[in-house]
Each structure stands twice: as C-alpha cells, then as structure tokens.
N, C-alpha and C. Protein backbone atom coordinates (compact mmCIF):
# COMPACT_ATOMS: atom_id res chain seq x y z
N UNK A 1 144.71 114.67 89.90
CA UNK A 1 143.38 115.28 89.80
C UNK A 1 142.96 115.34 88.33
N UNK A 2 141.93 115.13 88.20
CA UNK A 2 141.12 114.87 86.68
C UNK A 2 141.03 116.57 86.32
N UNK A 3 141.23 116.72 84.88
CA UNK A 3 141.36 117.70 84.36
C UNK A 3 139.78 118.69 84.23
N UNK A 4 139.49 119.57 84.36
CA UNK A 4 138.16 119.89 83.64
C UNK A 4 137.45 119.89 82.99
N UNK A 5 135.91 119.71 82.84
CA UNK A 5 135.67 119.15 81.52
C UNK A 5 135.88 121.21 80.84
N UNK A 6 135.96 122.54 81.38
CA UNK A 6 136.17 123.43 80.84
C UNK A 6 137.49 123.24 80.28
N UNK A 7 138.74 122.69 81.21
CA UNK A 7 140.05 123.09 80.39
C UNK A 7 139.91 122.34 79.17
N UNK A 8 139.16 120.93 79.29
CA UNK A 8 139.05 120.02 78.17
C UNK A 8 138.67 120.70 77.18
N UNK A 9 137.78 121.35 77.39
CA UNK A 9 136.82 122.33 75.83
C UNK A 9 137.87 123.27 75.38
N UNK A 10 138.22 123.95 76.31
CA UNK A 10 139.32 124.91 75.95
C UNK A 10 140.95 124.41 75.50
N UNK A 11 141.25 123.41 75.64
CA UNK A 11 142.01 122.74 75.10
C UNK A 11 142.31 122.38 73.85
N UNK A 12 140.51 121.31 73.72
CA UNK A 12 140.40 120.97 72.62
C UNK A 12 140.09 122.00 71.50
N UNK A 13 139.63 122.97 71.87
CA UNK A 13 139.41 124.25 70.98
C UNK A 13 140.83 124.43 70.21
N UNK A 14 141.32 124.70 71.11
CA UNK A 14 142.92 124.93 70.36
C UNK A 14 143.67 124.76 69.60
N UNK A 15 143.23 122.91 70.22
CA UNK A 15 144.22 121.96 69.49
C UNK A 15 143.56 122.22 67.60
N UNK A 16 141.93 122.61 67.75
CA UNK A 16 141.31 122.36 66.66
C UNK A 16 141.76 123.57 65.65
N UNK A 17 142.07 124.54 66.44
CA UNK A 17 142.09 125.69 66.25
C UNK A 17 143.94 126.11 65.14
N UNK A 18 144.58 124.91 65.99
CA UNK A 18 145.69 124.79 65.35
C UNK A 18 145.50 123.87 63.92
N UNK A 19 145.32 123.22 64.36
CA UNK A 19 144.67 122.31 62.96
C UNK A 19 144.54 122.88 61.74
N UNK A 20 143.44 123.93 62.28
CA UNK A 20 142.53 124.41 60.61
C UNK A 20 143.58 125.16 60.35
N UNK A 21 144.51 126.40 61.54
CA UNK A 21 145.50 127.45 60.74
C UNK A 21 146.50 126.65 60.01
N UNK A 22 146.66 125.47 60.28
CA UNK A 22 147.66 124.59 59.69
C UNK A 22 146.99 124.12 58.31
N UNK A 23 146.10 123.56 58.24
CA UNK A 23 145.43 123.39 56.77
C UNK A 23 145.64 124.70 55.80
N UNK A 24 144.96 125.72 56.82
CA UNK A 24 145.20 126.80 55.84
C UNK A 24 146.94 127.45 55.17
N UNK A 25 147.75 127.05 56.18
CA UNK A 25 149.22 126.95 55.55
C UNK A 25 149.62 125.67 54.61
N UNK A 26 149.00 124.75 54.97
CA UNK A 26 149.32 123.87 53.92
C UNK A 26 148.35 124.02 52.18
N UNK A 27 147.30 125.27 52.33
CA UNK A 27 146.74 125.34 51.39
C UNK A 27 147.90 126.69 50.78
N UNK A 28 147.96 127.45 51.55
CA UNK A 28 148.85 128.52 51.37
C UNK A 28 150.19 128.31 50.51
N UNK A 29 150.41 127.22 50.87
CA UNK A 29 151.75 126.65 50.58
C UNK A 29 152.23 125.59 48.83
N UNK A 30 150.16 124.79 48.95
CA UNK A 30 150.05 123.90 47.69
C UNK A 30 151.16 122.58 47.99
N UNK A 31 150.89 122.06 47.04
CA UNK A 31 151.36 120.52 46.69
C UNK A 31 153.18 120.56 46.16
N UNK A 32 153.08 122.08 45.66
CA UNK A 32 154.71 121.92 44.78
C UNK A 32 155.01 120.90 43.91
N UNK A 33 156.01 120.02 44.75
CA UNK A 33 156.89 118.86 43.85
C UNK A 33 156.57 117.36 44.68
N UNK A 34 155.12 117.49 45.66
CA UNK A 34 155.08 116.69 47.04
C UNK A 34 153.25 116.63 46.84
N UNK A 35 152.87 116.34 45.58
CA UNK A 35 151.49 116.11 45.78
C UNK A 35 150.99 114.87 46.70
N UNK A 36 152.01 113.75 46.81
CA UNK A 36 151.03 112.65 47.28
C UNK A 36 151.23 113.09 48.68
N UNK A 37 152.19 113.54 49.47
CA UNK A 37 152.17 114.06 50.97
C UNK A 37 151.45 115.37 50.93
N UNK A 38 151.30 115.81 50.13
CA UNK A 38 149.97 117.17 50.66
C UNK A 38 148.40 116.32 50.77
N UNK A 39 148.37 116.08 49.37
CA UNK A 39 146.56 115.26 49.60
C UNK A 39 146.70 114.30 50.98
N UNK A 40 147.47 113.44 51.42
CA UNK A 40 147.55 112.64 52.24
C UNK A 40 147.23 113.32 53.97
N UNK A 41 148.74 114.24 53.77
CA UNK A 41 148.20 115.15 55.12
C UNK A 41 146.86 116.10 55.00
N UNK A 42 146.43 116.45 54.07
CA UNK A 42 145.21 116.92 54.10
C UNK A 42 143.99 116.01 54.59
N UNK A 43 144.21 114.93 54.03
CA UNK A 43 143.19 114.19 53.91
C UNK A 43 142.88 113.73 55.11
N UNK A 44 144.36 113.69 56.05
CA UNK A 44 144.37 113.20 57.50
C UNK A 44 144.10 114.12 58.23
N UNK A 45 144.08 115.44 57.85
CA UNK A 45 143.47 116.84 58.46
C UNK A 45 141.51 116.91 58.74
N UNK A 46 141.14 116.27 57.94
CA UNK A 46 140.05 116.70 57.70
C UNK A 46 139.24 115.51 58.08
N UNK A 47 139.56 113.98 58.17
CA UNK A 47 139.28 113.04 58.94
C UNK A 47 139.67 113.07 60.69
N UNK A 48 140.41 113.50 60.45
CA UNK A 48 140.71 113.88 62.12
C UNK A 48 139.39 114.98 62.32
N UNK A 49 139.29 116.07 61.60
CA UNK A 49 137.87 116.58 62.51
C UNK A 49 136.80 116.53 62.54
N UNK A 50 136.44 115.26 61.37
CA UNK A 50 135.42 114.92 61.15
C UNK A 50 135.43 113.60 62.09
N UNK A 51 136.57 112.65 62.80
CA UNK A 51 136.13 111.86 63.54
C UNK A 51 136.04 112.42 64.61
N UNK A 52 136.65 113.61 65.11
CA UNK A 52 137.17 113.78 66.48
C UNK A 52 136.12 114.86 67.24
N UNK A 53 136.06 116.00 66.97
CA UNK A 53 135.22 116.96 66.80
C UNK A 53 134.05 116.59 67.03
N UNK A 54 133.35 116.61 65.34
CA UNK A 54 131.89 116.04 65.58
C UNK A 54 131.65 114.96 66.20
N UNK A 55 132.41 114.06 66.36
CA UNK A 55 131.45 112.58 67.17
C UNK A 55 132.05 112.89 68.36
N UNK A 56 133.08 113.51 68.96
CA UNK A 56 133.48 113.37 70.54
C UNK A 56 132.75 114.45 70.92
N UNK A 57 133.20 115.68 70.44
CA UNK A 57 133.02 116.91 70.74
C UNK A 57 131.60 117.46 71.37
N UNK A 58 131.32 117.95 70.01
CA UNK A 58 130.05 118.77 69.88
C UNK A 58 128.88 117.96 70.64
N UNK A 59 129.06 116.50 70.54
CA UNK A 59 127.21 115.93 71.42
C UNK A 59 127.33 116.11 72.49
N UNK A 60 128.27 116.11 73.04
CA UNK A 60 128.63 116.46 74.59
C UNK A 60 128.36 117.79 75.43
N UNK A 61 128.40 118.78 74.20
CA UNK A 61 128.09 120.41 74.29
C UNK A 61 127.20 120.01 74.35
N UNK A 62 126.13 119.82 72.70
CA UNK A 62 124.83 119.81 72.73
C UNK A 62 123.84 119.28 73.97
N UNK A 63 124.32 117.44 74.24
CA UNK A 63 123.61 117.57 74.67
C UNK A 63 123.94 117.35 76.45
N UNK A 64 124.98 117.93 77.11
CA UNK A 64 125.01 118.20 78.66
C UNK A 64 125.32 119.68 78.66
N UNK A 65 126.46 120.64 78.04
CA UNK A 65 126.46 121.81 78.22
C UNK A 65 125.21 122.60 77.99
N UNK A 66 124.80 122.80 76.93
CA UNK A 66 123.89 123.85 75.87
C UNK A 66 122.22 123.54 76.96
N UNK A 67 121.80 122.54 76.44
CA UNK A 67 120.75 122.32 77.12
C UNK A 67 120.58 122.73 79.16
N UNK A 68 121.64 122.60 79.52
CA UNK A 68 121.50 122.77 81.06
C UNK A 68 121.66 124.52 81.03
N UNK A 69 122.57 125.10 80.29
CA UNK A 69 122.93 126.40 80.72
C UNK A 69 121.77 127.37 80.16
N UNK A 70 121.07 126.95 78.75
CA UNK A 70 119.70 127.43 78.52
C UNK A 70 118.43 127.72 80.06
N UNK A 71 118.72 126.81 80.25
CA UNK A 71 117.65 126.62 81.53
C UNK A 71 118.08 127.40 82.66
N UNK A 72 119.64 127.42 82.76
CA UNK A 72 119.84 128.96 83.93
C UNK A 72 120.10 129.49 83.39
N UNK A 73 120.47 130.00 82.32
CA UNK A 73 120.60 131.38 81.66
C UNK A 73 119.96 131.88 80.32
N UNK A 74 118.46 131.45 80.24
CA UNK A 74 117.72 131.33 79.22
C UNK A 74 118.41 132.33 78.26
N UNK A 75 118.74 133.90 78.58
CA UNK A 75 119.63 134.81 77.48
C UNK A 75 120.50 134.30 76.70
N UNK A 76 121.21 133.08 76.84
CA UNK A 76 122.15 132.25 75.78
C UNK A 76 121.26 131.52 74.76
N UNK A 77 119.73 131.48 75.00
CA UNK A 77 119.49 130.59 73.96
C UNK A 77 120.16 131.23 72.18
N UNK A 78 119.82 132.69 72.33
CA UNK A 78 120.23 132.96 70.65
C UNK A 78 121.38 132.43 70.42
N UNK A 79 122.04 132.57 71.12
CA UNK A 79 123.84 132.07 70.89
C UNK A 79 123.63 130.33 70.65
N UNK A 80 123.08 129.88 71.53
CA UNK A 80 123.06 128.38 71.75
C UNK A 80 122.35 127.82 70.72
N UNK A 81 121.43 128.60 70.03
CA UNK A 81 120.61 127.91 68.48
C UNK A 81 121.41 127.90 67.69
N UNK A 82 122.58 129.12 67.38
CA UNK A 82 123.20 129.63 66.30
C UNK A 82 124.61 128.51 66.33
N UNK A 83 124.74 127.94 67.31
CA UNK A 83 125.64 127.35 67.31
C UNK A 83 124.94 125.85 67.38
N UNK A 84 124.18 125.27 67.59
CA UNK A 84 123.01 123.68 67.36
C UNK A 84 123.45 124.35 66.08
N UNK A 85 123.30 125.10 65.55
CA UNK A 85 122.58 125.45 63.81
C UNK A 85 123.99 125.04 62.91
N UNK A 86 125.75 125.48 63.72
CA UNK A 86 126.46 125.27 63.29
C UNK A 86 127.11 123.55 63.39
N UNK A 87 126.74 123.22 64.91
CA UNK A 87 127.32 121.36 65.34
C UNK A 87 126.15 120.71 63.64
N UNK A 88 125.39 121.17 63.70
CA UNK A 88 124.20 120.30 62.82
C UNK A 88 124.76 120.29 61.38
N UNK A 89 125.26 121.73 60.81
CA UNK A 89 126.34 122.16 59.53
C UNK A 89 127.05 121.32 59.30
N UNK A 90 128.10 121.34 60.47
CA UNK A 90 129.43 120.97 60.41
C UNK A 90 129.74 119.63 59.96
N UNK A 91 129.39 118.67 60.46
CA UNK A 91 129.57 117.49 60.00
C UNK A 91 129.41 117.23 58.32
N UNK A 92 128.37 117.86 57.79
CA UNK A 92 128.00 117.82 56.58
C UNK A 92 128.78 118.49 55.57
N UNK A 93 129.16 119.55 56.06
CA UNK A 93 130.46 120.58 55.52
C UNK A 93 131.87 119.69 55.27
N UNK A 94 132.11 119.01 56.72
CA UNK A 94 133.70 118.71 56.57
C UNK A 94 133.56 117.28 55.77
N UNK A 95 132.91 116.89 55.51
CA UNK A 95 132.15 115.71 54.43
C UNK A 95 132.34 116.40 52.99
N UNK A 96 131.76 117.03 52.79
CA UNK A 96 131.82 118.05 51.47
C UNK A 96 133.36 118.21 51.17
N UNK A 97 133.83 118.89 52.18
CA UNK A 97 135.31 119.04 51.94
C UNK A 97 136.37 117.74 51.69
N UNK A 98 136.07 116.73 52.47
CA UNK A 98 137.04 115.82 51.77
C UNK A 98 136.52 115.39 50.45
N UNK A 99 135.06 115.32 49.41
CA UNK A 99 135.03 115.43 48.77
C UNK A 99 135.61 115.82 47.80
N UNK A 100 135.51 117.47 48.00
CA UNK A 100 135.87 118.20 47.39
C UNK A 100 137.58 118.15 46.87
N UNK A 101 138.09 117.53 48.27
CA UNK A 101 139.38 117.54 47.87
C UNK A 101 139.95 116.13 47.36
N UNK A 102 138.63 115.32 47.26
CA UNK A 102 139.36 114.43 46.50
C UNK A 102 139.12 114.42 44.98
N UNK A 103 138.34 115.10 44.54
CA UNK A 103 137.67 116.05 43.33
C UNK A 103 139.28 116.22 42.76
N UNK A 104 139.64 117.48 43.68
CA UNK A 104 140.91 118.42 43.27
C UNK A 104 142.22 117.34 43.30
N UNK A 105 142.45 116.18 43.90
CA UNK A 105 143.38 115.16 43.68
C UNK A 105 143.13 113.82 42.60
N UNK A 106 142.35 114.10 42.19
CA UNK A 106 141.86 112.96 41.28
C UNK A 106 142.15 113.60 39.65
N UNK A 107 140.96 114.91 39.79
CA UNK A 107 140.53 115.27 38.51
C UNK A 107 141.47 116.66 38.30
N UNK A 108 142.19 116.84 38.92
CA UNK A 108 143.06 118.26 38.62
C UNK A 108 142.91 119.62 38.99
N UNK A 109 143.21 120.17 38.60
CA UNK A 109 143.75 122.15 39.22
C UNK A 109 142.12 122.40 38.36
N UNK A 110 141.34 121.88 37.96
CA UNK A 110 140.15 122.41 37.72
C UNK A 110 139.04 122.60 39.05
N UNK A 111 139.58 121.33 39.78
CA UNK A 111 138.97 121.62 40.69
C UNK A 111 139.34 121.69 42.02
N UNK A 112 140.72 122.78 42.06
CA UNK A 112 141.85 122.94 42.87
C UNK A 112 140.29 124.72 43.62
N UNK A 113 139.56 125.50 42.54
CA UNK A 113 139.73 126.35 43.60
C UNK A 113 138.26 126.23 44.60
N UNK A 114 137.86 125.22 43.43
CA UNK A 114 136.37 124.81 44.57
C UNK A 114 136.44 124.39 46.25
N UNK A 115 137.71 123.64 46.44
CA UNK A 115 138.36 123.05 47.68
C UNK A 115 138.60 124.10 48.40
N UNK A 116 139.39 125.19 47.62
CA UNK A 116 140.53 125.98 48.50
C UNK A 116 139.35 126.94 48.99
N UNK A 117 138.12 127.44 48.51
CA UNK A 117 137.51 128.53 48.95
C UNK A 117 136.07 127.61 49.57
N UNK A 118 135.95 126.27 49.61
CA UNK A 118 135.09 125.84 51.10
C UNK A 118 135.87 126.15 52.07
N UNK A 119 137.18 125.50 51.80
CA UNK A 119 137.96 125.41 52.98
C UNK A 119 138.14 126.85 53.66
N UNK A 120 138.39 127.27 52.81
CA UNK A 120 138.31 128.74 53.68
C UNK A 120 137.17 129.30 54.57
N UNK A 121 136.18 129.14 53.55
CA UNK A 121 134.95 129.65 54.29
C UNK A 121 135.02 128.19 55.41
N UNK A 122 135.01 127.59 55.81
CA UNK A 122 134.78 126.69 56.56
C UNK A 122 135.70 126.56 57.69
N UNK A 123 136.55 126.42 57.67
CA UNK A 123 137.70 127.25 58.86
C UNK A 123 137.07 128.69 59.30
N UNK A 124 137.17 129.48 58.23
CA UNK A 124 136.37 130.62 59.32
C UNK A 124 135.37 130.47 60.07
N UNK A 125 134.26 129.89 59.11
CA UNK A 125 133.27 129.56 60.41
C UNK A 125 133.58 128.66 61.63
N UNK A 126 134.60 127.83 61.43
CA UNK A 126 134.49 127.14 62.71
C UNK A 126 135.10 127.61 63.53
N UNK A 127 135.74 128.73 63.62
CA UNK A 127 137.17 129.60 64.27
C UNK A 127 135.72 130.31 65.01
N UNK A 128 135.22 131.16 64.28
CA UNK A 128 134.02 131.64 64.59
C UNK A 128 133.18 131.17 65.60
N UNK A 129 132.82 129.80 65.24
CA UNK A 129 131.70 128.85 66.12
C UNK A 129 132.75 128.97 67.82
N UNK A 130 133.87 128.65 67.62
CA UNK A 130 134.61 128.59 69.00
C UNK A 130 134.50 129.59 69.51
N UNK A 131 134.86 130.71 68.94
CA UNK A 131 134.80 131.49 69.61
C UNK A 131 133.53 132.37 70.28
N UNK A 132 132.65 132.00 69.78
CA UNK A 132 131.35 132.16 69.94
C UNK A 132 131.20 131.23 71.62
N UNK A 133 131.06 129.96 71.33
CA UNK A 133 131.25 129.57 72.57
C UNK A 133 132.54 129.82 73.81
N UNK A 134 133.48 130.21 73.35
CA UNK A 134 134.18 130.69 74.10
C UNK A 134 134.01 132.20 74.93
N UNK A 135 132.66 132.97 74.31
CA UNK A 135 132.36 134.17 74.84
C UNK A 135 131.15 134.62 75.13
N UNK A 136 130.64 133.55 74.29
CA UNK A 136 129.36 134.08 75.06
C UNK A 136 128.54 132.53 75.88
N UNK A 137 128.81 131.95 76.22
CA UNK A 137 128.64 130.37 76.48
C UNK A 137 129.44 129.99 77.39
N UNK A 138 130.90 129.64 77.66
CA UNK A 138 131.92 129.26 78.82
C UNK A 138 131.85 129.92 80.08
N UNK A 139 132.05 131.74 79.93
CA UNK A 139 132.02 132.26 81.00
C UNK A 139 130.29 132.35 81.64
N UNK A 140 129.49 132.08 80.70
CA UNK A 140 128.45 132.11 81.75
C UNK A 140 128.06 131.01 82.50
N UNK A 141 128.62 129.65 81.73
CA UNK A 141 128.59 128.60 82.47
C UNK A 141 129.58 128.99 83.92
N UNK A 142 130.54 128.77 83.40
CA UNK A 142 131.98 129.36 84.97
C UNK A 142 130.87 130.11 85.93
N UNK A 143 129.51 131.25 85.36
CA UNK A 143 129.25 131.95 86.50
C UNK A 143 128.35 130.88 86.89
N UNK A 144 127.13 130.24 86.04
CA UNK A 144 126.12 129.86 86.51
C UNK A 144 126.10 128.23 86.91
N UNK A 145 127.27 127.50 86.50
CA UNK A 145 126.95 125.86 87.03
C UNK A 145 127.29 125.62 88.25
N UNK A 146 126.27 124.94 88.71
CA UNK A 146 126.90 124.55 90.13
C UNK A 146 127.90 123.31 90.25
N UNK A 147 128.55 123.08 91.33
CA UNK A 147 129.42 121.80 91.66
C UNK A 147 128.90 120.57 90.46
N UNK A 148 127.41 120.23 90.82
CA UNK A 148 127.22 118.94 90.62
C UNK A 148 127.24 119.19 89.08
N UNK A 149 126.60 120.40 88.14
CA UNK A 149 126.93 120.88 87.23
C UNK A 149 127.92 120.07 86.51
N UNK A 150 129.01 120.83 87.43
CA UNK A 150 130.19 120.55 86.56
C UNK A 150 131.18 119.01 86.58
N UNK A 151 130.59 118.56 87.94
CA UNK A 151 130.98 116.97 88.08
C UNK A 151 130.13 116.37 86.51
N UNK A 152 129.10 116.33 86.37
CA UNK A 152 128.59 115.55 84.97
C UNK A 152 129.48 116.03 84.13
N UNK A 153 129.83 117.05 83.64
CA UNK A 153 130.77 117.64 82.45
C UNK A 153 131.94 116.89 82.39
N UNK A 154 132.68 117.05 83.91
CA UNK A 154 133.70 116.59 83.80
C UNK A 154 133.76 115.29 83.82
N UNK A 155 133.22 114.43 84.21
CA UNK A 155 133.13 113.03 84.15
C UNK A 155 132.65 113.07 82.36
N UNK A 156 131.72 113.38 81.73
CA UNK A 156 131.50 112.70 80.21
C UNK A 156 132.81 113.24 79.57
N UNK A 157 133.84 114.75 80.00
CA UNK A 157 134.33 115.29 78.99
C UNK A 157 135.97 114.66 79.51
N UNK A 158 136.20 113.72 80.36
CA UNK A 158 137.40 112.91 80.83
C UNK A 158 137.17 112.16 79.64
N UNK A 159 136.49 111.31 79.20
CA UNK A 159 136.68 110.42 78.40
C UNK A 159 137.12 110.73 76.79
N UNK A 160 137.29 111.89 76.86
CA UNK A 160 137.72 112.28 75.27
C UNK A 160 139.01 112.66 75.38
N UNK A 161 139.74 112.04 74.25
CA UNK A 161 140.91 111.37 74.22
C UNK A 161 141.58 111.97 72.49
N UNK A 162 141.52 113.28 72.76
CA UNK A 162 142.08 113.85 71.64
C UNK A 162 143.56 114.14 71.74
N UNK A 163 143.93 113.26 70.46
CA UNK A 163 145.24 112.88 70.11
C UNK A 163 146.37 114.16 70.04
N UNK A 164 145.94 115.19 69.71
CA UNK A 164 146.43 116.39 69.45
C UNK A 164 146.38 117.64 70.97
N UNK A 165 145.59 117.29 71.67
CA UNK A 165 145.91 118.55 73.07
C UNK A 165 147.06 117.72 73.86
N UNK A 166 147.22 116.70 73.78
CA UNK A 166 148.54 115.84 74.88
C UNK A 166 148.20 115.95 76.41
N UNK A 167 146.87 115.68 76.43
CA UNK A 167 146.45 116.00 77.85
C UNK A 167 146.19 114.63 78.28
N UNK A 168 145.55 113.80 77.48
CA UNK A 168 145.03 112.42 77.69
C UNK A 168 145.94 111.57 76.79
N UNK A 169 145.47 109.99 77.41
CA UNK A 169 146.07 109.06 77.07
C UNK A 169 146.02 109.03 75.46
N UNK A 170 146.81 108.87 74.35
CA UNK A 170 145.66 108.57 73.32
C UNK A 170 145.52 107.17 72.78
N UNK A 171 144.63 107.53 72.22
CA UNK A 171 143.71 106.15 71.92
C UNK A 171 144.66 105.43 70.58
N UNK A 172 144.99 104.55 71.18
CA UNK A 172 145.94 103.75 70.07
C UNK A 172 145.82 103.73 68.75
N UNK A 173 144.12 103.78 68.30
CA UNK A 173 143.59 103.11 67.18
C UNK A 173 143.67 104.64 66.66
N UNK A 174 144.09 105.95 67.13
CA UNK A 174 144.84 107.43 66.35
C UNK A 174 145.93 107.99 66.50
N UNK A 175 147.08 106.48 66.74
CA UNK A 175 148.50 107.04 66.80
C UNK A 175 148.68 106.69 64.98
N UNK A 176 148.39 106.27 64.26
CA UNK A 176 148.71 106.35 63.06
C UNK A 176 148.24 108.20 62.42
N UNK A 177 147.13 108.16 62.50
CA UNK A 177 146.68 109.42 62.45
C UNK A 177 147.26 110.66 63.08
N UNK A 178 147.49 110.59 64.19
CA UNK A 178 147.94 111.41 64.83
C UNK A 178 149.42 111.28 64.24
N UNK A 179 151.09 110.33 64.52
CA UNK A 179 151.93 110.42 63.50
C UNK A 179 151.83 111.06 62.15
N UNK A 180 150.51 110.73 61.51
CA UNK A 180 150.93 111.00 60.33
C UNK A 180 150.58 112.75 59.97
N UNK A 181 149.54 113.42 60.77
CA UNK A 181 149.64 114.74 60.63
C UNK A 181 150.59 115.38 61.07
N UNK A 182 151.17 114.85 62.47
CA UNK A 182 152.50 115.64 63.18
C UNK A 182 153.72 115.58 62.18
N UNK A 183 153.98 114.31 61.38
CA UNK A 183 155.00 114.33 60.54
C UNK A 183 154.73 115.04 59.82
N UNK A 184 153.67 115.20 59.42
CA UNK A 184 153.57 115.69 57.34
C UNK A 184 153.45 117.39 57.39
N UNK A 185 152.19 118.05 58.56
CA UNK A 185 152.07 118.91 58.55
C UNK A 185 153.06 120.17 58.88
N UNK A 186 152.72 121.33 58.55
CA UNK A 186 153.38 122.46 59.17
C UNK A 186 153.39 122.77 60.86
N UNK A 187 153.96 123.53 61.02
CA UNK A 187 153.98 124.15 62.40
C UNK A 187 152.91 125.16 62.05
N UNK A 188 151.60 125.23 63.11
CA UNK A 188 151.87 124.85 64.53
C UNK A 188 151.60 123.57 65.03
N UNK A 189 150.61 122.41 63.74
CA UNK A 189 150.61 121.41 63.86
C UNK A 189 151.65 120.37 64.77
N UNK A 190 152.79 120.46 63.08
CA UNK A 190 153.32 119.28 63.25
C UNK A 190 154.72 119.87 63.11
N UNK A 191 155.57 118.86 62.29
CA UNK A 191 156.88 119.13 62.73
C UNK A 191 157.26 119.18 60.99
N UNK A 192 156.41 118.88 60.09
CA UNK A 192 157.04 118.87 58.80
C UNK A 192 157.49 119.85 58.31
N UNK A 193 158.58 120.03 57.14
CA UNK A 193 158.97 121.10 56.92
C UNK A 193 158.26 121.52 55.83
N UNK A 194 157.30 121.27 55.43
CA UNK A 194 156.56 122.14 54.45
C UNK A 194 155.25 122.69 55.07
C-alpha cells in the first residue's frame, strides 16, 4: 500500500528537521583540525535543502495542499499566507547561506560569524514554518479533505523521493549526496563522529 501523501509531509518534516539540528551541531562543534570535511558536509547540508525541500517539497503544498484547504477552511488563510510568505523566503535564504558559507571558507573567521547567525536565524525559522504547518494546517486538512482530496496528494506526494526519510526508493543521482552527509555528519543525521 502506497504511503500517504500526510505521512510523506510528516516524514519529510523530520527528516528536514534532523538535518538543520545536525547543521546546528556541526556549527556547534566548528571545523577544529577537519576544515575541508566540515565546509564539505556543510555544503552538502544546505544543497540537499535547497534541492530537495524547495523544488520537491513546498510546490506541492503550495500548489495542491494550501490552495484546496483555503477554500474549505477559509480560517487557515492567515496561517497559509504566512507560510506562501515563508516557501517564497526560503529558497532565497538557503542561497544566501551557502554563500555565506563559502565567504567563511574562502576568506576566513572574518566571515565565520555572518554564516553562523543566518544559519541560526534560518533553522529557526524553518523549524518554525513546520511546525506551523504541522498545527495549524495538517490537522485541519485530516478533518476537512475528502477521499478524492487526498488521492491527488497522495499520488503527486508518492513521487518524492527523499533520500534521507528511507521511505522511498532513492533516486540514484542523491546516493552520492546522501553518502556523503550520512558519513560526514553528526548524529542524528549521520553516522560521523564529529
């Protein structure tokens, strides 16, 4: 039986969710005596949610979740702008950030704290954004979609193939990616020991 496109969201939330607390331990933690495997797993941190996320993710909310559940539950629109307001951010943000951190790997600890305090603010907000849809957005869908509802969801949200929940097949062309964060990163990521 095909998975849900809800467990899918809630899944993938997680997986994302692990991600960023893992960035933030690998920021916690710094480069030490292992700069080229920190920038590297970072760098594979932050391309992973800038490919995975924004291009799988969020258009799929935007445009089959958000838009249908507005229309039966017009009371979600504030929630549902505030979060369009964040899918629309985000991409542009986690862009900034690999910038930023290639700023801080290029040009030095000058521009080590510009990185470390997007990143922060930027993980929070997106911890935020989930959970936002996770409370005020999921359960009212669960009350208000019907069957056929949720057949469209689940049919567009089968096809996403994120390397990190282990629910789906993954997509070959992010077993390098996917290896290389599970090796490099911390737990709860990955398996590295730093």
């Amino acid at each position: 039986m095909p998975r849900s496109s809800l467990q899918t969201i809630q899944d993938e939330h997680a997986a994302l969710a692990a991600m960023l607390q893992s960035l933030l331990l690998m920021l916690d933690r710094g480069p030490a005596d292992e700069p080229e495997r920190f920038f590297d797993v970072l760098r594979a941190m932050l391309f992973y949610v800038d490919e995975f996320p924004e291009r799988l993710h969020h258009p799929k909310e935007s445009a089959l979740l958000f838009p249908r559940l507005v229309k039966l539950a017009p009371h979600t629109q504030e929630s549902i702008t505030q979060l369009e307001k964040d899918h629309a951010h985000s991409e542009a943000a986690v862009r900034e950030l690999q910038h930023l951190l290639l700023a801080w790997e290029l040009l030095g600890e000058s521009r080590h704290a510009a990185f470390d305090g997007a990143a922060r603010r930027y993980v929070e907000a997106y911890l935020a954004h989930m959970k936002l849809e996770e409370t005020a957005i999921l359960p009212v869908a669960q009350a208000m979609f019907t069957p056929a509802d949720w057949a469209l969801l689940d049919t567009a949200f089968a096809h996403n193939s994120d390397p990190l929940t282990g629910q789906h097949l993954r997509d070959p062309s992010f077993d390098r990616l996917f290896t290389r964060i599970v090796m490099s990163a911390p737990a709860p990521i990955g398996a590295g020991n730093r």
